[in-house]
Protein backbone atom coordinates (compact mmCIF):
# COMPACT_ATOMS: atom_id res chain seq x y z
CA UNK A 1 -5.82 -19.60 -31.31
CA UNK A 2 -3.92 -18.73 -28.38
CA UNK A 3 -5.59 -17.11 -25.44
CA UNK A 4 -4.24 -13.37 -24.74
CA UNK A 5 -3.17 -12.95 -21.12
CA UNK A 6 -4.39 -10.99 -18.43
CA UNK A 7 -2.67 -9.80 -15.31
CA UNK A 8 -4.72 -9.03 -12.59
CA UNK A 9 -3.42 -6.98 -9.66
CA UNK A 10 -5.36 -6.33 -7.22
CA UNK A 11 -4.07 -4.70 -4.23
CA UNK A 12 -3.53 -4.68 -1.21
CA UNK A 13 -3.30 -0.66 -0.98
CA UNK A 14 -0.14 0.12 1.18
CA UNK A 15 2.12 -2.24 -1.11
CA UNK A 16 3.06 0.38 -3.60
CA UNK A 17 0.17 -0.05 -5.88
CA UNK A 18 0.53 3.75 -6.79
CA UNK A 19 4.23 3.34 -7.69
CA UNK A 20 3.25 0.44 -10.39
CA UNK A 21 0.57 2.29 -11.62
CA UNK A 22 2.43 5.55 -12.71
CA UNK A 23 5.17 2.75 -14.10
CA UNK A 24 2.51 1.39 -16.36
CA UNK A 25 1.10 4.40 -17.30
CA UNK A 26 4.14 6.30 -17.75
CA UNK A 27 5.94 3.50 -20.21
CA UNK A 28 2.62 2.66 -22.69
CA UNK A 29 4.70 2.60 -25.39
CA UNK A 30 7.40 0.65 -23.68
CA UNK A 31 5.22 -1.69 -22.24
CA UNK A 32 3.48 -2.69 -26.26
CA UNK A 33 7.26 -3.42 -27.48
CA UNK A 34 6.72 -5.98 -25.12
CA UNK A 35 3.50 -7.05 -26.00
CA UNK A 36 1.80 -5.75 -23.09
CA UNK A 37 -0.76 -2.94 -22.83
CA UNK A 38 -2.11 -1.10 -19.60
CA UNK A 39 -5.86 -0.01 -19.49
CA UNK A 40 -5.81 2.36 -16.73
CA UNK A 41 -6.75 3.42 -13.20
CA UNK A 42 -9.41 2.61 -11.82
CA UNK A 43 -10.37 -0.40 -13.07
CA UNK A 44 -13.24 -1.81 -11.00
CA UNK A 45 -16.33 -1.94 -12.97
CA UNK A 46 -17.22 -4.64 -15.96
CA UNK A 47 -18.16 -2.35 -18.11
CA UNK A 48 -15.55 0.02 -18.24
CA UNK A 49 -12.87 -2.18 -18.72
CA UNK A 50 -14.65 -3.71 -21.28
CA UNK A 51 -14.99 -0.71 -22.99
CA UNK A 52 -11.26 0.04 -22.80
CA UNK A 53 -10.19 -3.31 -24.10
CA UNK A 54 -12.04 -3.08 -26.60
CA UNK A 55 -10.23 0.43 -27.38
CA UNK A 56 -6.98 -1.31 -27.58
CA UNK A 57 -5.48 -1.99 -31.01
CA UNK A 58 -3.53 -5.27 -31.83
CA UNK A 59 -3.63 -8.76 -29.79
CA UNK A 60 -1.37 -6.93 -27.08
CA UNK A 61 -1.62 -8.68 -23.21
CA UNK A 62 -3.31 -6.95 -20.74
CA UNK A 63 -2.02 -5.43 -17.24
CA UNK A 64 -5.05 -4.21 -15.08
CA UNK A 65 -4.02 -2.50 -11.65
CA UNK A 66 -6.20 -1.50 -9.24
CA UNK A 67 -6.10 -1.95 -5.61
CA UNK A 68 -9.70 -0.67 -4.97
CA UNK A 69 -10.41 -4.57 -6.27
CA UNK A 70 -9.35 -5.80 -3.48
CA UNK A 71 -11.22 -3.46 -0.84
CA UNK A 72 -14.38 -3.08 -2.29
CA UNK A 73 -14.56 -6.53 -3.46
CA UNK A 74 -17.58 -7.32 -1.51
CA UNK A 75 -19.51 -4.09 -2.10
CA UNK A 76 -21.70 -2.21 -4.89
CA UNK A 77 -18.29 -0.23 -5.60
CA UNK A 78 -16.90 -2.98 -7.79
CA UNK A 79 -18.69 -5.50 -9.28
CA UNK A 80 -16.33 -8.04 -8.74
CA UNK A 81 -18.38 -11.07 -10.44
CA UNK A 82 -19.05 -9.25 -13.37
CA UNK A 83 -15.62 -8.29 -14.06
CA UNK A 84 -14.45 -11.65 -14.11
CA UNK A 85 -17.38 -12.76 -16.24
CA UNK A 86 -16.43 -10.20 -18.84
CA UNK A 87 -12.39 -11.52 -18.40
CA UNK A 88 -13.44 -15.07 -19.39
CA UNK A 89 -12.28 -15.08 -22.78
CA UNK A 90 -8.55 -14.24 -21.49
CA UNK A 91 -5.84 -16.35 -19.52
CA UNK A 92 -6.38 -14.58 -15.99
CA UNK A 93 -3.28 -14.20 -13.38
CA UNK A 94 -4.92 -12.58 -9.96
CA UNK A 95 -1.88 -10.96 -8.59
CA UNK A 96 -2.09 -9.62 -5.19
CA UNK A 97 0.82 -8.00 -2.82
CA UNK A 98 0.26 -8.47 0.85
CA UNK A 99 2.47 -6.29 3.57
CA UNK A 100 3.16 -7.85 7.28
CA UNK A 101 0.23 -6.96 9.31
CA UNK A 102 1.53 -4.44 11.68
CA UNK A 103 3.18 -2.25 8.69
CA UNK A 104 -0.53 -3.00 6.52
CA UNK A 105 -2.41 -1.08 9.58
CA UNK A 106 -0.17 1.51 10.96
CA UNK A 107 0.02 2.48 6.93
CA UNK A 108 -3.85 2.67 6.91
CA UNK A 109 -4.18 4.12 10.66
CA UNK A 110 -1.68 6.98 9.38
CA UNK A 111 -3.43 7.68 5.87
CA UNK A 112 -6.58 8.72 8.14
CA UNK A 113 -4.60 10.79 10.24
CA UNK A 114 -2.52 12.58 7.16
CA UNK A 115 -6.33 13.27 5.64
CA UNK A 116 -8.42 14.16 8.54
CA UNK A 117 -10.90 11.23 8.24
CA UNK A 118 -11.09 7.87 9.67
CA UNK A 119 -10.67 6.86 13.46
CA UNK A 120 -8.85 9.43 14.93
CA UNK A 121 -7.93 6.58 17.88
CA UNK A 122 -6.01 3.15 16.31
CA UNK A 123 -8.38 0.75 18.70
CA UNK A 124 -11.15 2.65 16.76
CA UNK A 125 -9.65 2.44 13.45
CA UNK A 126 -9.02 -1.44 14.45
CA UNK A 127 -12.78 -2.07 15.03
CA UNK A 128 -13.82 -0.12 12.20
CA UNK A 129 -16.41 -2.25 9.46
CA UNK A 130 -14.42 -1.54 6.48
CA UNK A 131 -10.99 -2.13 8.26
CA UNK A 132 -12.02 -5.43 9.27
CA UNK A 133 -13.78 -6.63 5.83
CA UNK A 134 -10.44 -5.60 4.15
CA UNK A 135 -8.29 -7.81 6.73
CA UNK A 136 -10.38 -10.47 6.00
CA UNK A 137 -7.28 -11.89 4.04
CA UNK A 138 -8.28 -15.73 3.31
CA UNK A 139 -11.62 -14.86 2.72
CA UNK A 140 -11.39 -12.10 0.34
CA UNK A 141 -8.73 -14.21 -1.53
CA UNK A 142 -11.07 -16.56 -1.71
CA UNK A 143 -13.47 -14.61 -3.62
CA UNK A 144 -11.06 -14.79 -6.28
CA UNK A 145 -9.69 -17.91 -6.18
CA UNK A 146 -13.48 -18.91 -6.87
CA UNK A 147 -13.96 -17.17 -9.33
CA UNK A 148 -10.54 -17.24 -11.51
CA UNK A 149 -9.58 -20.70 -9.93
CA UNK A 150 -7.24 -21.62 -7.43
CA UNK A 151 -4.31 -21.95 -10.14
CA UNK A 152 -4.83 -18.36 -10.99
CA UNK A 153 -3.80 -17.14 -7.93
CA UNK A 154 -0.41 -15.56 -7.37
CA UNK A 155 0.35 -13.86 -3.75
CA UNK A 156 3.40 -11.56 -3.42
CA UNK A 157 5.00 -10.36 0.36
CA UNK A 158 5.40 -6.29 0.26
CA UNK A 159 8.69 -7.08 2.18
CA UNK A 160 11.88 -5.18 0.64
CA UNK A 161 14.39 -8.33 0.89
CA UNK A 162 12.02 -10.46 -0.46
CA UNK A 163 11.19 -7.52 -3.63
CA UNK A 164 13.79 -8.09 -6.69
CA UNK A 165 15.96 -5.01 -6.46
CA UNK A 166 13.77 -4.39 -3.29
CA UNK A 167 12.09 -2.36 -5.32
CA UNK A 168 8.16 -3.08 -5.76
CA UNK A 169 8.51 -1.67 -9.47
CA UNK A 170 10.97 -4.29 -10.46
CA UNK A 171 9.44 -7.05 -8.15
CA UNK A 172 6.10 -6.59 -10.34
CA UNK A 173 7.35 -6.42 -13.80
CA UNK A 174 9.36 -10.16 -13.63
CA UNK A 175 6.27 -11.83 -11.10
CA UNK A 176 4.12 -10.68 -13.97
CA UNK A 177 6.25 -11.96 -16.77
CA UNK A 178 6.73 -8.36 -17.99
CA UNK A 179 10.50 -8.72 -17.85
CA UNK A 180 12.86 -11.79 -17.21
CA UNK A 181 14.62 -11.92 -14.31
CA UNK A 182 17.59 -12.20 -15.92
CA UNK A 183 17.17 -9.02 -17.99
CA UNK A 184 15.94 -6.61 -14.71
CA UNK A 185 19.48 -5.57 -14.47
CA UNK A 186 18.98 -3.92 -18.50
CA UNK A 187 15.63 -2.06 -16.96
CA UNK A 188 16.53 1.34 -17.27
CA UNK A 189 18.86 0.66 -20.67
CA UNK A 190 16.01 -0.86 -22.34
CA UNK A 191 14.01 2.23 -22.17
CA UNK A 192 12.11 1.65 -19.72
CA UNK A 193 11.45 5.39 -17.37
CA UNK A 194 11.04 5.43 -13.57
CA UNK A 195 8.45 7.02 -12.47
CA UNK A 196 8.89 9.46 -9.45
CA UNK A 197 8.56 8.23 -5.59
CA UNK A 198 4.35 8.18 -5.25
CA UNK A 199 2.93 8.83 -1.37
CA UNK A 200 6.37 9.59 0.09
CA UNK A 201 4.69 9.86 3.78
CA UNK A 202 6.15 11.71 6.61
CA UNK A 203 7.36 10.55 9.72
CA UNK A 204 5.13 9.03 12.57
CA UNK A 205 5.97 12.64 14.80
CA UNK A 206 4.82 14.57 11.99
CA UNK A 207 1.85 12.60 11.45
CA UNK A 208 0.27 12.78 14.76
CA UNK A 209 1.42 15.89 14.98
CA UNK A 210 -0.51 17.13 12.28
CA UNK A 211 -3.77 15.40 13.38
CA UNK A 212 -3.00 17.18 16.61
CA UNK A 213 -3.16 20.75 15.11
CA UNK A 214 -6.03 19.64 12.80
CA UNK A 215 -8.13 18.21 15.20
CA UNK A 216 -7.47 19.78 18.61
CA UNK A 217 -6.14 22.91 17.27
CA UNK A 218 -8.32 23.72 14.20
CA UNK A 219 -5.25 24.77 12.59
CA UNK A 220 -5.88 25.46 8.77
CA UNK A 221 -5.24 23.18 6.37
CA UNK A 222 -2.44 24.27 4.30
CA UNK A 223 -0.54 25.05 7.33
CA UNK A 224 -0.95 21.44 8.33
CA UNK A 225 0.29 20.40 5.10
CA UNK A 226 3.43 22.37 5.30
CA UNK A 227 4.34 20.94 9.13
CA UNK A 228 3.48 17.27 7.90
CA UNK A 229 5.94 17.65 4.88
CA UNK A 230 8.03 20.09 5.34
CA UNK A 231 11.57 18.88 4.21
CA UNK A 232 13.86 17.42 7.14
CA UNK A 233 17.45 19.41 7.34
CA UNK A 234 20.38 17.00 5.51
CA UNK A 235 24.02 18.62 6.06
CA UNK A 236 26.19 18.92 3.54
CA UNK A 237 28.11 16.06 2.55
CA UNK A 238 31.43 18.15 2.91
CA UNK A 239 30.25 19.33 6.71
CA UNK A 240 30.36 15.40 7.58
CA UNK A 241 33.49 14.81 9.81
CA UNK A 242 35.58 11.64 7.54
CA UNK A 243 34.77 8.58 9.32
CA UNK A 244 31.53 9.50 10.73
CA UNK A 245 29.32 7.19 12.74
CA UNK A 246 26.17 6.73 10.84
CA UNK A 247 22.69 7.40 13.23
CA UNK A 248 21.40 3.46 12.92
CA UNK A 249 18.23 4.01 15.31
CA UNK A 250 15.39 2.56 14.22
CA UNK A 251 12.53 4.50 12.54
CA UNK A 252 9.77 5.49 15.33
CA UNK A 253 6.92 3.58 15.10
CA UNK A 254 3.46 5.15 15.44
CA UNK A 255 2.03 2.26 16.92
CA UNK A 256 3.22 0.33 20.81
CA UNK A 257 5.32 -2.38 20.53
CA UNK A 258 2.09 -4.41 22.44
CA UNK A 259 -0.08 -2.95 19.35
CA UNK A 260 2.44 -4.62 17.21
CA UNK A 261 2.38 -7.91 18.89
CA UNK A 262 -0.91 -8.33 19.13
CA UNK A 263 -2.10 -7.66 15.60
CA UNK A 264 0.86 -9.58 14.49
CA UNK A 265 -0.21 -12.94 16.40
CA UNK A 266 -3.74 -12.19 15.29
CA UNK A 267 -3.12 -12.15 11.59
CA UNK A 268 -0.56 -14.62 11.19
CA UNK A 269 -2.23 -17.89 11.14
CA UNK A 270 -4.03 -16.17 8.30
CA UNK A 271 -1.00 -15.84 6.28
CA UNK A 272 0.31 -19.17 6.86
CA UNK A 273 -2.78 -20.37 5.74
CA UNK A 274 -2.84 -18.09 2.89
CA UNK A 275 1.18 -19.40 2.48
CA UNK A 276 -0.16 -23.16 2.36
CA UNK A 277 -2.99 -22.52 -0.45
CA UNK A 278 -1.45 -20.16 -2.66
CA UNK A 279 2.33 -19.64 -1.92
CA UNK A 280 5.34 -21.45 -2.53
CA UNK A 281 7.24 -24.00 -0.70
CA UNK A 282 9.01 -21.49 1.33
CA UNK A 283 8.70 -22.16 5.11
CA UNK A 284 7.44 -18.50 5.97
CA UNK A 285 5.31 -15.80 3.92
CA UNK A 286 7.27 -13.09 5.79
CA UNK A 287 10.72 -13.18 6.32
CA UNK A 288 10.48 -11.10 9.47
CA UNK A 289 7.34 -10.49 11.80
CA UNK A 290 8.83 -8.07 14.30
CA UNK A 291 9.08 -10.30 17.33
CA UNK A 292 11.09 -8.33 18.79
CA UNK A 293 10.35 -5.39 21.07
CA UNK A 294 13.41 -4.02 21.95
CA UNK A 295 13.60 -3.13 17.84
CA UNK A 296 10.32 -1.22 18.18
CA UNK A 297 10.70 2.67 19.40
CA UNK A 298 7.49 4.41 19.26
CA UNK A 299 7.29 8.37 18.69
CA UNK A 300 7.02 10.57 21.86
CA UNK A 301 4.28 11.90 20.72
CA UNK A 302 1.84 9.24 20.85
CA UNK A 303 1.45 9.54 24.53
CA UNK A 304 0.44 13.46 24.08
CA UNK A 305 -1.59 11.96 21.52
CA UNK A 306 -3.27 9.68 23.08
CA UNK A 307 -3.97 11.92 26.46
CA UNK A 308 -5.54 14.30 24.23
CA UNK A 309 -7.84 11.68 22.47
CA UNK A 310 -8.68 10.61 25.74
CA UNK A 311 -9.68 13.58 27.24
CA UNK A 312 -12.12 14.05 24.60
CA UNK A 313 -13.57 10.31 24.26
CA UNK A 314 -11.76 9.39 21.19
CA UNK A 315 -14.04 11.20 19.34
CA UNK A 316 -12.96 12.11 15.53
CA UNK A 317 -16.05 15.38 15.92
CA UNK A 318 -13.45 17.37 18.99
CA UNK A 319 -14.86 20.81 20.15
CA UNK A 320 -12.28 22.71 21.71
CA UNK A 321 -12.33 24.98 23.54
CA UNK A 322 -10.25 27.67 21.87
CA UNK A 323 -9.76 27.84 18.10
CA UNK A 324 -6.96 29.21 16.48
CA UNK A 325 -5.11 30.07 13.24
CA UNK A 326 -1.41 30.40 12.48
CA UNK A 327 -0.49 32.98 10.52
CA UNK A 328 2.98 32.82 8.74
CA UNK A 329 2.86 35.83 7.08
CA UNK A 330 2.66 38.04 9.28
């Protein structure tokens, strides 16, 4: 009797791990003409996903998504051994997306700042215990590789010309064996529905910005909210002068460009290692590592920022000395 397959995903967060998910979810029925079914989110403990398996009717293959696997591997909040223990019956693939290192933290650094928790300064956030144990790339692998086997293991760069369609969606469904290659380009006319754009994030200014009038500021929350995403003015296309030159400067970083290079040269052996054991026989696992700095332009801001953070020790718990409120109502 042949084995039903598993697909594993696993992370890393940052990678578009949301996006997949509300694929999966929002094409069930899509995804069992296929023979595919997806138990989901979260999926971290043994004997919930057991519990859902066992829920599903027919012989369909499995898709299991959660990147929460891959950060709390190590740690009471998923039982990571136990899992695979109750997976042994199945043909596992442990899939697992990793973004260039520089992108991976300033993604991470600016989730913290968006929320209001975490390290409110990045060499904080850097030194942080559960920021490290999740950049522990070969050795969290590893975990897995020892307990699905080495063959099992399939590793993925979150890089858009390296994504088919440079779309993570896409790029998952054929790496999985979901869909062909060669029938991507039917996607959409097969039935399949995109899902909506999941943790659109705003700008690095807006960001920092935020934190700013959150932490220094005491500014209330909602208000926050609205200055962090509040929608960026796009002229109409007939108010474009014909032949006009198209703004090609690049995004503003939240990070230096010597933050950049240095977390860059300290993760990269790790992913040519990580290249050599589990990748293919390409010659690099990221196409581009930013060696540049003349490409990197950093937000204004971040010097404000960082005088501020400095003049109250980094601390994320900042007294003021004046609160305030903004009233827009008024």
């Amino acid at each position: 009797m042949k084995r039903r397959k598993v697909i594993l995903h696993i992370g890393t967060m940052k990678t578009g791990t949301s996006s997949i998910q509300a694929a999966l979810k929002g094409n069930k029925a899509w995804l069992a003409e296929r023979g595919w079914a997806f138990v989901g989110w979260p999926a971290r403990r043994a004997e919930v996903l057991t519990r859902r398996i066992t829920r599903l009717t027919g012989d369909n293959d499995i898709v299991i998504s959660d990147e929460g696997l891959w950060h709390f591997a190590d740690s009471l909040r998923s039982d990571t051994a136990a899992m695979a223990q109750a997976l042994k019956p199945y043909d596992v693939t442990v899939m697992v997306y990793f973004r260039r290192p520089d992108e991976f933290f300033e993604s991470w650094f600016s989730q913290g700042l968006k929320r209001g928790t975490g390290s409110i300064s990045f060499s904080k956030f850097e030194t942080s215990a559960f920021v490290r144990a999740g950049s522990q790339f070969v050795e969290r692998l590893n975990i897995f590789a020892r307990l699905y086997g080495t063959e099992a293991i399939r590793i993925a760069p979150f890089e858009r010309s390296q994504l088919a369609n440079g779309d993570i969606v896409s790029d998952f469904l054929t790496r999985s064996g979901i869909v062909p290659r060669d029938e991507l380009a039917q996607l959409h006319d097969s039935g399949f529905v995109p899902s909506p754009d999941q943790n659109r994030s705003p700008d690095a200014a807006r960001i920092l910005l935020g934190s700013l009038l959150r932490q220094f500021g005491k500014v209330d929350p909602q208000i926050v909210e609205m200055v962090m995403n509040a929608p960026d003015y796009m002229p109409e296309v007939q108010d474009m002068p014909t032949g006009a030159i198209v703004d090609k400067t690049p995004k503003a970083r939240l990070l230096y460009a010597d933050e950049i290079a240095r977390v860059n040269a300290r993760y990269r052996p790790a992913f040519a290692k990580l290249q050599e054991m589990y990748g293919d026989a390409g010659d690099t696992f990221f196409r581009d590592w930013c060696d540049d700095p003349k490409r990197i332009v950093t937000t204004p801001l971040r010097g404000a920022y960082d005088i501020l953070c400095a003049s109250n020790g980094g601390n994320v718990a900042l007294k003021p000395r004046r609160r305030f409120r903004l009233n827009f109502w008024s």
